[in-house]
Protein backbone atom coordinates (compact mmCIF):
# COMPACT_ATOMS: atom_id res chain seq x y z
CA UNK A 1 73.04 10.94 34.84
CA UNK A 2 73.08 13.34 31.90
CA UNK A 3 76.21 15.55 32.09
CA UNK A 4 76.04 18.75 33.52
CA UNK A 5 76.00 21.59 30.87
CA UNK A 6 74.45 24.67 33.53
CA UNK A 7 75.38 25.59 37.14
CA UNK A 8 72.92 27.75 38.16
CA UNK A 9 73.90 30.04 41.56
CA UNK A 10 71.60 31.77 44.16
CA UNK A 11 73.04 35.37 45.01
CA UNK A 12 72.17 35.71 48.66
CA UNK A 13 74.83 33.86 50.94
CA UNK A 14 75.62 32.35 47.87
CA UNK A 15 77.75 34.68 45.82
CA UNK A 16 77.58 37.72 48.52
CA UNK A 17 76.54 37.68 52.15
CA UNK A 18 73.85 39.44 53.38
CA UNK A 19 73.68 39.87 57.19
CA UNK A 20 70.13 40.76 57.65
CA UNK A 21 70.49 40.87 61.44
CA UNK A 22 72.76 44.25 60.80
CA UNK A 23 70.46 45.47 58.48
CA UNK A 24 67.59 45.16 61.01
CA UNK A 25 70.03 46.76 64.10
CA UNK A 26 70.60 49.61 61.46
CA UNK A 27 67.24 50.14 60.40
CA UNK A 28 65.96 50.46 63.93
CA UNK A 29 68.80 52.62 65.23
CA UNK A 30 67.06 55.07 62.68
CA UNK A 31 63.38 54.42 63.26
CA UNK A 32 63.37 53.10 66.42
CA UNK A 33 61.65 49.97 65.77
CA UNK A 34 62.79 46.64 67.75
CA UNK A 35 64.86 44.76 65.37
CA UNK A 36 62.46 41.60 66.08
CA UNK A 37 59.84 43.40 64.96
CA UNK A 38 61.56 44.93 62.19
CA UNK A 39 62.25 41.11 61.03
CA UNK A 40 58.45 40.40 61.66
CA UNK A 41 57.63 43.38 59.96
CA UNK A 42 60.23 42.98 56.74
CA UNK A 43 58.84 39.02 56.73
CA UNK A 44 55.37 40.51 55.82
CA UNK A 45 56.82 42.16 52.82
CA UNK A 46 59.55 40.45 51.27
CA UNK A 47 57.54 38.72 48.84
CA UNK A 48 56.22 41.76 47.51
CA UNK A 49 59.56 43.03 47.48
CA UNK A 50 61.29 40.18 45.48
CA UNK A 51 58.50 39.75 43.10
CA UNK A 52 58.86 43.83 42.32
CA UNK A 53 55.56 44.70 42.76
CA UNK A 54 56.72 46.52 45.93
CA UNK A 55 59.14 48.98 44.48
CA UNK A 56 61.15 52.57 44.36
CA UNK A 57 59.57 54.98 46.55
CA UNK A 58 56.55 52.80 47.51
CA UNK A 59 59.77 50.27 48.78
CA UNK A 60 61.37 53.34 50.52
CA UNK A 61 57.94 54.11 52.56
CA UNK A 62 56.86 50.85 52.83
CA UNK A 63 60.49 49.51 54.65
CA UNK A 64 60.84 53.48 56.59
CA UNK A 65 57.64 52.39 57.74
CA UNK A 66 58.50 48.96 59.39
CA UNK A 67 61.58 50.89 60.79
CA UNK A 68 59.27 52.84 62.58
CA UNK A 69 58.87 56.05 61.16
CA UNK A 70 56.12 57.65 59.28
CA UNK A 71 58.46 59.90 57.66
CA UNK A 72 60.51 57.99 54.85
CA UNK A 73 64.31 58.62 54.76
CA UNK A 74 65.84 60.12 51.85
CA UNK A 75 66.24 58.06 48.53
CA UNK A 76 70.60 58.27 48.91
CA UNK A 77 70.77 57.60 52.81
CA UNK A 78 68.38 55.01 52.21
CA UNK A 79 69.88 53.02 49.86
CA UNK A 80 73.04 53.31 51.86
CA UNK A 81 71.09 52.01 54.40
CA UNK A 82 69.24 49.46 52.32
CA UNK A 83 72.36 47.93 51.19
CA UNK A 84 74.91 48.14 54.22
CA UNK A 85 74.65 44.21 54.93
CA UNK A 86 76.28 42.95 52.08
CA UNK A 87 79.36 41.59 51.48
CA UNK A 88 81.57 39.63 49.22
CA UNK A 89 82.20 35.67 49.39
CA UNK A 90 85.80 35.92 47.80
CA UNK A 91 86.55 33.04 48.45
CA UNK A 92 83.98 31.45 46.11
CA UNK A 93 84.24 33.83 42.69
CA UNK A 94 87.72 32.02 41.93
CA UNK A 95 86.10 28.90 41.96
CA UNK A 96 82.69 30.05 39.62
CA UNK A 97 84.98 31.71 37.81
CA UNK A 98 86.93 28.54 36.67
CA UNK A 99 83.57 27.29 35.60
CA UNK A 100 83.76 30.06 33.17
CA UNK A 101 83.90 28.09 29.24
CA UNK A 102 82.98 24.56 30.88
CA UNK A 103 79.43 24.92 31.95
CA UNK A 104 76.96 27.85 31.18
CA UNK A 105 76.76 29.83 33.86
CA UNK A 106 73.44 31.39 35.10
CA UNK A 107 72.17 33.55 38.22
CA UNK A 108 68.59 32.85 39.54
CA UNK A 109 67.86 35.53 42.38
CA UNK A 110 65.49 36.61 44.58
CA UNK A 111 66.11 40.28 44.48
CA UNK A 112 64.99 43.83 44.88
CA UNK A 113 65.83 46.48 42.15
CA UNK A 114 67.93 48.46 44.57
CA UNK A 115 69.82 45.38 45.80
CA UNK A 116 70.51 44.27 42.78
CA UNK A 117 71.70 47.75 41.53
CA UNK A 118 74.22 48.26 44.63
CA UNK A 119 75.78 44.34 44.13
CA UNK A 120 75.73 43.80 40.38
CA UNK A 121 78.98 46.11 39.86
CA UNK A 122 81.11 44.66 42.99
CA UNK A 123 80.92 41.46 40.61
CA UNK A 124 82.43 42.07 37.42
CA UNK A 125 82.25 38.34 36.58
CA UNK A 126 78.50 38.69 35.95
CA UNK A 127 79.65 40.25 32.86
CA UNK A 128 80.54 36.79 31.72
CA UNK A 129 77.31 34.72 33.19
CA UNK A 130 75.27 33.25 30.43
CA UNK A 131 72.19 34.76 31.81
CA UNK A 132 71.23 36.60 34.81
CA UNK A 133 67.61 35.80 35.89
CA UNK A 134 66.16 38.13 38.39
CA UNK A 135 62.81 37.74 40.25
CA UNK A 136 62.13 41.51 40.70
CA UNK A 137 62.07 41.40 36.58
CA UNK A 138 60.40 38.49 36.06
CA UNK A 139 58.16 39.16 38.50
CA UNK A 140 57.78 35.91 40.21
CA UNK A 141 60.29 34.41 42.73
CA UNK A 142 61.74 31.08 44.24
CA UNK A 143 60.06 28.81 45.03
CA UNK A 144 57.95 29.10 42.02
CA UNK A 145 58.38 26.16 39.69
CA UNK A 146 57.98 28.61 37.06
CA UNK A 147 61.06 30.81 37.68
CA UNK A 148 63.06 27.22 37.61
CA UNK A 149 61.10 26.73 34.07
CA UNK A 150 62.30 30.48 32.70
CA UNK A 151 66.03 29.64 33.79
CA UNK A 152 65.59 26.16 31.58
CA UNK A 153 63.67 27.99 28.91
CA UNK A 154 65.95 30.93 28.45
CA UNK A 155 68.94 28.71 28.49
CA UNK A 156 68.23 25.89 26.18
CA UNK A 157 68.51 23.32 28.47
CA UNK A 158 67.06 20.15 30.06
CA UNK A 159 66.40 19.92 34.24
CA UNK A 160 68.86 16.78 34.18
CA UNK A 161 71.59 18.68 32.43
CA UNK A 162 70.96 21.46 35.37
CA UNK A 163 72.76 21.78 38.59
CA UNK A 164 71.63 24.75 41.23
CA UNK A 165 72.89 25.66 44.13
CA UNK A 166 70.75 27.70 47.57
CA UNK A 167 71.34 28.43 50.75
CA UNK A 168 67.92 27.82 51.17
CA UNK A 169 66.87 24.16 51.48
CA UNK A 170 63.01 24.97 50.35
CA UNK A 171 64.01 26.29 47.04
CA UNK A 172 66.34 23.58 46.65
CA UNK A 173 63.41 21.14 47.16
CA UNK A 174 61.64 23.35 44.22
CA UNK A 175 64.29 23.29 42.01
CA UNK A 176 64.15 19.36 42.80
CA UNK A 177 60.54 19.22 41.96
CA UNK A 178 60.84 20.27 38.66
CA UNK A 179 63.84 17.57 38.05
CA UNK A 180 67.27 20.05 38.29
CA UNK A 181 69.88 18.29 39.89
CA UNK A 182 69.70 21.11 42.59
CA UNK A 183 72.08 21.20 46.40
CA UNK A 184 72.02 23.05 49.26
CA UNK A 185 74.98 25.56 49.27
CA UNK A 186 77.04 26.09 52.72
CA UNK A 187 80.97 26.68 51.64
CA UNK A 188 83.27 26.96 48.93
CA UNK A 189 84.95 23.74 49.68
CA UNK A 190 81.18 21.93 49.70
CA UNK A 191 80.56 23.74 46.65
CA UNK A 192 83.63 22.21 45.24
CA UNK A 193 82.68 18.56 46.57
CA UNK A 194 79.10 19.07 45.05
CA UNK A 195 80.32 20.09 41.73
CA UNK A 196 83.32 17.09 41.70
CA UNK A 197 79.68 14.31 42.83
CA UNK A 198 77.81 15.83 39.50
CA UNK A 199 80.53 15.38 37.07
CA UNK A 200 81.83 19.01 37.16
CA UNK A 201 85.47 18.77 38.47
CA UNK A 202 87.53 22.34 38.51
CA UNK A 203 91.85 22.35 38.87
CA UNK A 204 91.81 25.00 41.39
């Protein structure tokens, strides 16, 4: 096996939680919407979402709308709204962190403008990624093979010298397709097990 030279990290459940169960309680609190439906109804969209073509106001209306109201909130209770689910995994920066001068370091994310502008400063360490590729920029999302060929592109590297980690097994399987050397990510101390199997071992 070629050595590693690239982790690449999901963001979702990854490097923050996102309790999307809470988000849907929340939203339907204020539209009055059943939260299964909500979920049903957010389902439909997400793509969209990720991928940026569903956006800004049109996002607002569009997710108001699956809350069940016709009249959208308003853009700064919203994105309070929008983003009250997240939440740091501390216990995981120390350990990317000590990746930091050993591997390149890259973000691959399926992400919304808005999410991504209420979690990129409660991470200061993204200041020091190598790259930060988001799907709501690019847009196209995971599991395209082609968002997994922009990471390699954009970072100068082979698939085999690639290792990326998801919480979600079918965009592992993607990033397998296309030959990275990619695991599904539960736990820090997994993350740490997964990284010591590839040939990436870290003191802490």
């Amino acid at each position: 096996m070629n050595r590693i030279q690239a982790v690449v990290l999901d963001l979702g459940n990854v490097l923050v939680f996102h309790d999307d169960l809470a988000l849907f309680r929340r939203m339907s609190a204020w539209g009055g919407a059943d939260p299964e439906d909500i979920r049903k109804g957010m389902l439909a969209i997400w793509d969209s979402i990720n991928r940026g073509d569903l956006a800004g106001d049109e996002l607002r209306r569009a997710v108001c709308q699956v809350a069940g109201s016709k009249v959208p909130m308003e853009p700064k209770p919203f994105f309070a709204l929008w983003n009250c689910h997240f939440r740091l995994h501390r216990e995981l920066l120390p350990v990317v962190e000590s990746l930091l001068g050993r591997v390149k370091l890259v973000l691959l994310s399926n992400v919304n403008e808005m999410h991504w502008r209420f979690v990129r400063p409660l991470i200061p360490l993204f200041d020091r990624f190598d790259d930060l590729v988001l799907s709501y920029e690019l847009r196209m999302a995971k599991p395209d093979p082609e968002i997994f060929q922009a990471v390699l592109t954009r970072s100068g590297l082979r698939a085999e010298e690639t290792a990326y980690f998801d919480d979600v097994s079918r965009f592992v399987e993607a990033a397998q397709a296309v030959g990275i050397h990619a695991r599904v990510f539960t736990d820090a101390p997994t993350f740490r097990m997964q990284l010591a199997e590839l040939g990436v071992g870290i003191e802490i």
